[in-house]
Protein backbone atom coordinates (compact mmCIF):
# COMPACT_ATOMS: atom_id res chain seq x y z
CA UNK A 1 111.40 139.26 117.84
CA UNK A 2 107.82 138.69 117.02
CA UNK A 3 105.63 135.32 116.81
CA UNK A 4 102.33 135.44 115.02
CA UNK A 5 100.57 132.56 115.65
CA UNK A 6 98.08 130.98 112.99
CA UNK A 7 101.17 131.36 110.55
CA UNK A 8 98.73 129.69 107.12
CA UNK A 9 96.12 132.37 107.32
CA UNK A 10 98.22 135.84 109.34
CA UNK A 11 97.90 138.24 106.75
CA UNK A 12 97.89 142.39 106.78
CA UNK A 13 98.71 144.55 110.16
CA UNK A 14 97.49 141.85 112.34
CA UNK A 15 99.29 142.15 115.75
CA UNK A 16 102.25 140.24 117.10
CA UNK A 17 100.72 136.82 119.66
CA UNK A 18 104.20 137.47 121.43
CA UNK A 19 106.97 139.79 121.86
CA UNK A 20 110.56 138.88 123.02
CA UNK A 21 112.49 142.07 123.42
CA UNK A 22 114.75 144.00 126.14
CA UNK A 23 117.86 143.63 128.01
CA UNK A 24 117.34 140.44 128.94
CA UNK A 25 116.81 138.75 125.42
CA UNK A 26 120.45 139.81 124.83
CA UNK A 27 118.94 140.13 121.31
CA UNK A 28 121.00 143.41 119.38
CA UNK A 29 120.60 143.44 115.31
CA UNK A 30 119.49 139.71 115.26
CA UNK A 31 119.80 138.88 111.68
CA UNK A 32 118.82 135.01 110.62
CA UNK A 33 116.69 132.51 112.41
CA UNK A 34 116.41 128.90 112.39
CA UNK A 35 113.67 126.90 114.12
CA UNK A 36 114.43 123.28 115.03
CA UNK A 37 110.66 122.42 114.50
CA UNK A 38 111.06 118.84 116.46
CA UNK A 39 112.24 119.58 119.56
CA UNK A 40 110.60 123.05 119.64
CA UNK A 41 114.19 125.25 119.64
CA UNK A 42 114.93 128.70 117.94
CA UNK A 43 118.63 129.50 117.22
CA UNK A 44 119.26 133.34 116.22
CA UNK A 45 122.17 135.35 114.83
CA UNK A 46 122.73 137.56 117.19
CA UNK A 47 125.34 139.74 114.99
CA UNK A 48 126.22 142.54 117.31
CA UNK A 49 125.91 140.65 120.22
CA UNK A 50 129.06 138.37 118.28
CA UNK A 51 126.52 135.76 119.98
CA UNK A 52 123.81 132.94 118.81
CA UNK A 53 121.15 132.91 120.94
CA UNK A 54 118.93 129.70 121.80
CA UNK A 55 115.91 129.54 123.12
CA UNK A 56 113.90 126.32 124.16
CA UNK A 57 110.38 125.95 124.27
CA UNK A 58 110.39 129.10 121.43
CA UNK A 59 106.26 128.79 121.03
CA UNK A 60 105.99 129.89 124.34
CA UNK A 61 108.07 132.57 124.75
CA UNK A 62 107.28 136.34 125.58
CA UNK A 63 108.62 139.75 126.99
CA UNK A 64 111.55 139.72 128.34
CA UNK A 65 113.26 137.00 128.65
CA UNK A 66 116.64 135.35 128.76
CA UNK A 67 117.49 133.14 126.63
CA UNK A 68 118.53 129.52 127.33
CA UNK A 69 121.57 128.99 125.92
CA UNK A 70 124.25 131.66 124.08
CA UNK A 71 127.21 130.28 122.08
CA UNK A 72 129.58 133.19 122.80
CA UNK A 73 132.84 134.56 124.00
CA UNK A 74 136.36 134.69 122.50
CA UNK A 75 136.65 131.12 122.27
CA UNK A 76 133.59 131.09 119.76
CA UNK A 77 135.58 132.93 117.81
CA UNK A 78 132.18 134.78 116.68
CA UNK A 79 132.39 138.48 115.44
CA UNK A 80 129.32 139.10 113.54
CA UNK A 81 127.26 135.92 113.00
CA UNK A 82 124.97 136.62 110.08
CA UNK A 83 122.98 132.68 109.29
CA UNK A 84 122.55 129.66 111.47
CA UNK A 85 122.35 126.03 110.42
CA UNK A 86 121.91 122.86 112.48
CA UNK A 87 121.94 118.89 111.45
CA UNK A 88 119.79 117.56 113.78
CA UNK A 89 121.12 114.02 112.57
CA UNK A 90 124.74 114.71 113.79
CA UNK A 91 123.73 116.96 116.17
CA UNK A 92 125.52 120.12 115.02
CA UNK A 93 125.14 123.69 114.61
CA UNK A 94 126.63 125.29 111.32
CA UNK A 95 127.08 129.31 112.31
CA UNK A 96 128.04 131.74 108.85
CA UNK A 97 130.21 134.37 110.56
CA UNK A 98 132.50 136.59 107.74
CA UNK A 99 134.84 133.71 105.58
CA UNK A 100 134.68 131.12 107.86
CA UNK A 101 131.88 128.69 108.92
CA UNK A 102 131.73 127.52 112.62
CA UNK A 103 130.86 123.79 113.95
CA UNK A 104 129.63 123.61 117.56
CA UNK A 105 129.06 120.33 118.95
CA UNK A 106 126.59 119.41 119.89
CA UNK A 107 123.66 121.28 118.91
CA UNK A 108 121.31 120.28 121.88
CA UNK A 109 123.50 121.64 125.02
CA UNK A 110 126.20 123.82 123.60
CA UNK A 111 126.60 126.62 125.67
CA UNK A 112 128.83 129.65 127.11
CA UNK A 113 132.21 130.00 125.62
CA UNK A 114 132.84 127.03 123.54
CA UNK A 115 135.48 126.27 120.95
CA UNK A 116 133.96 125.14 117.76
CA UNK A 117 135.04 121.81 116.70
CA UNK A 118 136.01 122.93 113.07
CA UNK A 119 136.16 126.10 111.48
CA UNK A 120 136.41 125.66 107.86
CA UNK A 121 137.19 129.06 105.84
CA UNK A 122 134.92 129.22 102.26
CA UNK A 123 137.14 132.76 101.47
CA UNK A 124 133.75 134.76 100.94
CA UNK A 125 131.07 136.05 103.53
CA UNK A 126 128.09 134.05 103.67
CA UNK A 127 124.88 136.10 103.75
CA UNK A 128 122.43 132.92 103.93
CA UNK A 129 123.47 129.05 104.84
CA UNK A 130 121.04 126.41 103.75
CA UNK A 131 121.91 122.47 105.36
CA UNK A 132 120.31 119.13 103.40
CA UNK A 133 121.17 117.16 106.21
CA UNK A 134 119.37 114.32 105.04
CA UNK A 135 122.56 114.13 101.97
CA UNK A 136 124.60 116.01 104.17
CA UNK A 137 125.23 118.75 101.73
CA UNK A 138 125.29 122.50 102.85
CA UNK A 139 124.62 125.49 100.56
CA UNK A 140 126.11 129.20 101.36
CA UNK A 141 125.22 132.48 99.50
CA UNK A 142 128.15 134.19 98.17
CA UNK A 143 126.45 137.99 98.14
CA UNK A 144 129.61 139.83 96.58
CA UNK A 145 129.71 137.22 93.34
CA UNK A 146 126.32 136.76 92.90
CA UNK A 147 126.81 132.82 93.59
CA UNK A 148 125.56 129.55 95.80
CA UNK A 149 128.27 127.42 96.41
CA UNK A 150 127.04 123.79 97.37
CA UNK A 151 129.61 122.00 99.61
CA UNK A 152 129.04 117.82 99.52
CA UNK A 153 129.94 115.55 102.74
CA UNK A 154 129.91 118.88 104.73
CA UNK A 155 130.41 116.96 108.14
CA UNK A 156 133.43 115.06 107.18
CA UNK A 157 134.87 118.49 106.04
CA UNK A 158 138.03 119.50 108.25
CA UNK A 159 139.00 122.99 109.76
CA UNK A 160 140.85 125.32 106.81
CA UNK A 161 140.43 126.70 103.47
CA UNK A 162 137.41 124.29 101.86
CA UNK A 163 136.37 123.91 98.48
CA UNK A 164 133.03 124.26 97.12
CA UNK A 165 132.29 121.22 95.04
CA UNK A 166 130.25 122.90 92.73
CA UNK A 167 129.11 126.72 92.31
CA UNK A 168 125.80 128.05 90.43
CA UNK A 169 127.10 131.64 89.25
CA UNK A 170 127.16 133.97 85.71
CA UNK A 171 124.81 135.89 84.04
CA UNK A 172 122.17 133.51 83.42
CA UNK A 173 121.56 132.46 86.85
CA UNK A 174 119.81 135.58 87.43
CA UNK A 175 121.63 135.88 91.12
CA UNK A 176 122.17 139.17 92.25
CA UNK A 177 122.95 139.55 95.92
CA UNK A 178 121.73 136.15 97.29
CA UNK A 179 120.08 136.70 100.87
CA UNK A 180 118.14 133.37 101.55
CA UNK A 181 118.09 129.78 100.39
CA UNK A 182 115.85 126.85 100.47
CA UNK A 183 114.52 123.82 99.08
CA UNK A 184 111.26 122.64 98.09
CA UNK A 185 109.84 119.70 98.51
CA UNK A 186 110.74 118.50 94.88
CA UNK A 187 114.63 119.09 95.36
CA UNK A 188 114.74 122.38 93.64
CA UNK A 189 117.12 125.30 95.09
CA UNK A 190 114.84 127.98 96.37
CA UNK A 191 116.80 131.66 96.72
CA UNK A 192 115.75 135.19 97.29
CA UNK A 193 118.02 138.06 95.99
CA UNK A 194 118.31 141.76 97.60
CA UNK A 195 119.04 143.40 94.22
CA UNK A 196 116.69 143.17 91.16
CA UNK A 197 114.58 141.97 93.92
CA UNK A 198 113.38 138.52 92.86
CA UNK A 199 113.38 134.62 93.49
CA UNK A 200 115.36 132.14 91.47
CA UNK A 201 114.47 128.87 91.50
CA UNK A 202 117.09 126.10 90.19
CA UNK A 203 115.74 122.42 89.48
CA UNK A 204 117.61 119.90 90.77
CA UNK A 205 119.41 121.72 94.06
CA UNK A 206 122.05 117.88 94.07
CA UNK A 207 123.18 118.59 90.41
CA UNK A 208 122.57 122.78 89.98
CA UNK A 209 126.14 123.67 89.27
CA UNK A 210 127.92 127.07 86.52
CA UNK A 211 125.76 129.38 84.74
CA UNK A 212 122.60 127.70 84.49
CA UNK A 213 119.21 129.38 84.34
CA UNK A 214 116.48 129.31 86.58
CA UNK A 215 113.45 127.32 86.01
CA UNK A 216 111.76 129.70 87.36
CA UNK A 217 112.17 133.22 88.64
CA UNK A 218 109.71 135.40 90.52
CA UNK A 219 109.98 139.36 90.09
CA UNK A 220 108.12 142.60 88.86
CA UNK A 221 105.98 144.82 90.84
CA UNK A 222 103.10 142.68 91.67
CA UNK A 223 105.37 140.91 94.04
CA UNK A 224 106.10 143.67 96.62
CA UNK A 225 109.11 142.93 96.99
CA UNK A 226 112.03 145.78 97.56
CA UNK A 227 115.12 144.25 99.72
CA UNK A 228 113.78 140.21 100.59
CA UNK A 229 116.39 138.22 102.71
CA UNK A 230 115.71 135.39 104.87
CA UNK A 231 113.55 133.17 102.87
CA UNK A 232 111.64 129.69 104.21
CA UNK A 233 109.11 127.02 102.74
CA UNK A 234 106.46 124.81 104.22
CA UNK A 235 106.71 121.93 101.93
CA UNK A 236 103.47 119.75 103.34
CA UNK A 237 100.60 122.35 102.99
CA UNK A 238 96.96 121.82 102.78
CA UNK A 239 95.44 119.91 99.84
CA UNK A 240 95.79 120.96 96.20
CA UNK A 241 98.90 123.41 97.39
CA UNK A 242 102.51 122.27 95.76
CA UNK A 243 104.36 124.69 98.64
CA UNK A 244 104.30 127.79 100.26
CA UNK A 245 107.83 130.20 100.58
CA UNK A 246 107.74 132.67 103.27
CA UNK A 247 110.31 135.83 102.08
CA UNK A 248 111.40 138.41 104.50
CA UNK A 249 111.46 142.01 103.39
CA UNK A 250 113.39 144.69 105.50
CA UNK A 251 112.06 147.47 103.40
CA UNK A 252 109.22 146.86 102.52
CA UNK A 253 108.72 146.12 106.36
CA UNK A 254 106.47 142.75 105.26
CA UNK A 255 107.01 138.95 105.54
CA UNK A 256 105.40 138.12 102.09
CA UNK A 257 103.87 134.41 101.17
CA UNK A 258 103.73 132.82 97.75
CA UNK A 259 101.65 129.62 97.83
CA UNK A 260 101.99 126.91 95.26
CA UNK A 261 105.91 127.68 94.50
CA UNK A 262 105.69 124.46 92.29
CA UNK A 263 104.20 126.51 89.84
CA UNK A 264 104.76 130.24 90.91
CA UNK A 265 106.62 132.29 88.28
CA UNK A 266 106.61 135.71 87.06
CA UNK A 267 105.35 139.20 88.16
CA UNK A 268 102.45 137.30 90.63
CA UNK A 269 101.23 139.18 93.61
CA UNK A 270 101.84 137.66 97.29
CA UNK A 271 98.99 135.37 98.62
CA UNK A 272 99.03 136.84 101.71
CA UNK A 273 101.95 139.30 103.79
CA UNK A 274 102.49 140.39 107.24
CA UNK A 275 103.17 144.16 107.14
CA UNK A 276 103.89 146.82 109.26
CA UNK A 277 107.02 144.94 110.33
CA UNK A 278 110.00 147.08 111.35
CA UNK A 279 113.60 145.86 110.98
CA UNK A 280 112.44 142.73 109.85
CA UNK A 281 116.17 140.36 108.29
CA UNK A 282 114.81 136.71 109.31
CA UNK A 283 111.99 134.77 109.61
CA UNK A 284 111.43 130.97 110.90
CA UNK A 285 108.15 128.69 110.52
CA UNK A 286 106.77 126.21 113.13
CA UNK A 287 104.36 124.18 110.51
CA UNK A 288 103.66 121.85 113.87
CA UNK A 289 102.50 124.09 116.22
């Protein structure tokens, strides 16, 4: 994993602030991460390690280095954890791992070989998870049928086969291969997809439901985009910007940044990317730090 400090102005083949790599990370094909901004906590994906990793005090970390806290062992029930949510409200850790999604409780001292508290089957593999906590309302990307299913009252949702309770899909959605979700700060569903390489952007991310099309969609060459994935916004940047998304892009070996996303559309160039990148499926934001 690499941090690269000064995250609003990092742009070109500037080198890494920090490294965290080796034996010790226990990191092998880490695929999503999510930063808990507020108490200064990064949960990965570790999906052949059929672990998540956690470490504390993530700003500071470098080399090799264990990491605080794993969720794993057969009791996890873990096999190849691909996205990592967690409701800081409730205190809960949302892990996307094949058909099924995971609940550990609770988020701030899980650890070891832990039973998950429900484990609530969607019947698809979840590339990307998204959480609302605020309305309690999770968001999973269904890769294989180019959909996002939205799941309401996600916390009150018991272990077995679940429901979406609605589902943005069809041809006018312009999905294809969803591989990271978000929202901005006006409520609008933010997702990158792998194929036809593009972002789709859905007002209304409460209410987005069947074949509905974008209100905005962000493709063509200018963009540099090849395979993005693991997508994130900063919704409270400077002055006289509407929002900023951060895209991952394994092949193009970047981490690419559109600024004013309230407005963004078309074939518009990156404001700034990070390249020379290698391996590169997930990407987190500290906007405090």
């Amino acid at each position: 994993m690499l941090r690269f400090d000064n995250a609003f102005t990092a742009t070109g083949g500037v080198a890494a602030s920090a490294t965290v790599s080796g034996a010790t990370t226990q990191l092998q094909s880490p695929q999503h991460l999510l930063l808990d901004e507020t108490n200064n906590r990064l949960f990965v994906a570790n999906a052949a390690g059929s672990s998540i990793l956690i470490f504390e005090n993530a700003t500071t970390r470098t080399g090799n280095v264990a990491p605080d806290r794993t969720i794993s062992g057969a009791s996890t029930t873990l096999t190849a954890p691909a996205a990592v949510a967690v409701d800081r409200t409730r205190d809960l850790v949302y892990v996307a791992d094949g058909s099924n999604i995971m609940v550990f409780s609770p988020a701030s001292t899980t650890n070891g070989n832990t039973i998950p508290v429900r484990t609530m089957n969607i019947g698809f593999a979840a590339e990307a998870i998204f959480l609302d906590s605020t309305n309690d309302r999770l968001f999973a990307a269904d890769s294989l049928n180019n959909g996002i299913d939205v799941y309401d009252l996600v916390s009150t949702r018991p272990s077995g086969a679940t429901v979406a309770s609605r589902i943005v899909t069809g041809a006018s959605t312009g999905l294809n291969h969803p591989a990271g979700l978000g929202l901005d700060a006006t409520g609008r569903l933010v997702v990158s997809n792998l194929n036809a390489p593009s972002i789709t952007i859905f007002a209304n991310a409460a209410t987005a439901t069947g074949n509905v099309a974008p209100a905005a969609t962000i493709s063509g060459g200018n963009t540099g985009f090849t395979h993005p994935t693991q997508l994130v916004l900063n919704n409270n940047p400077g002055t006289g910007d509407s929002g900023d998304v951060y895209v991952a892009d394994n092949s193009a070996a970047s981490v690419m940044v559109f600024t004013n996303i309230g407005t963004a559309s078309g074939n518009v160039a990156p404001a700034r990317k990070i390249t020379g990148l290698t391996g590169v499926k997930g990407v987190a934001l500290d906007t405090t730090r």
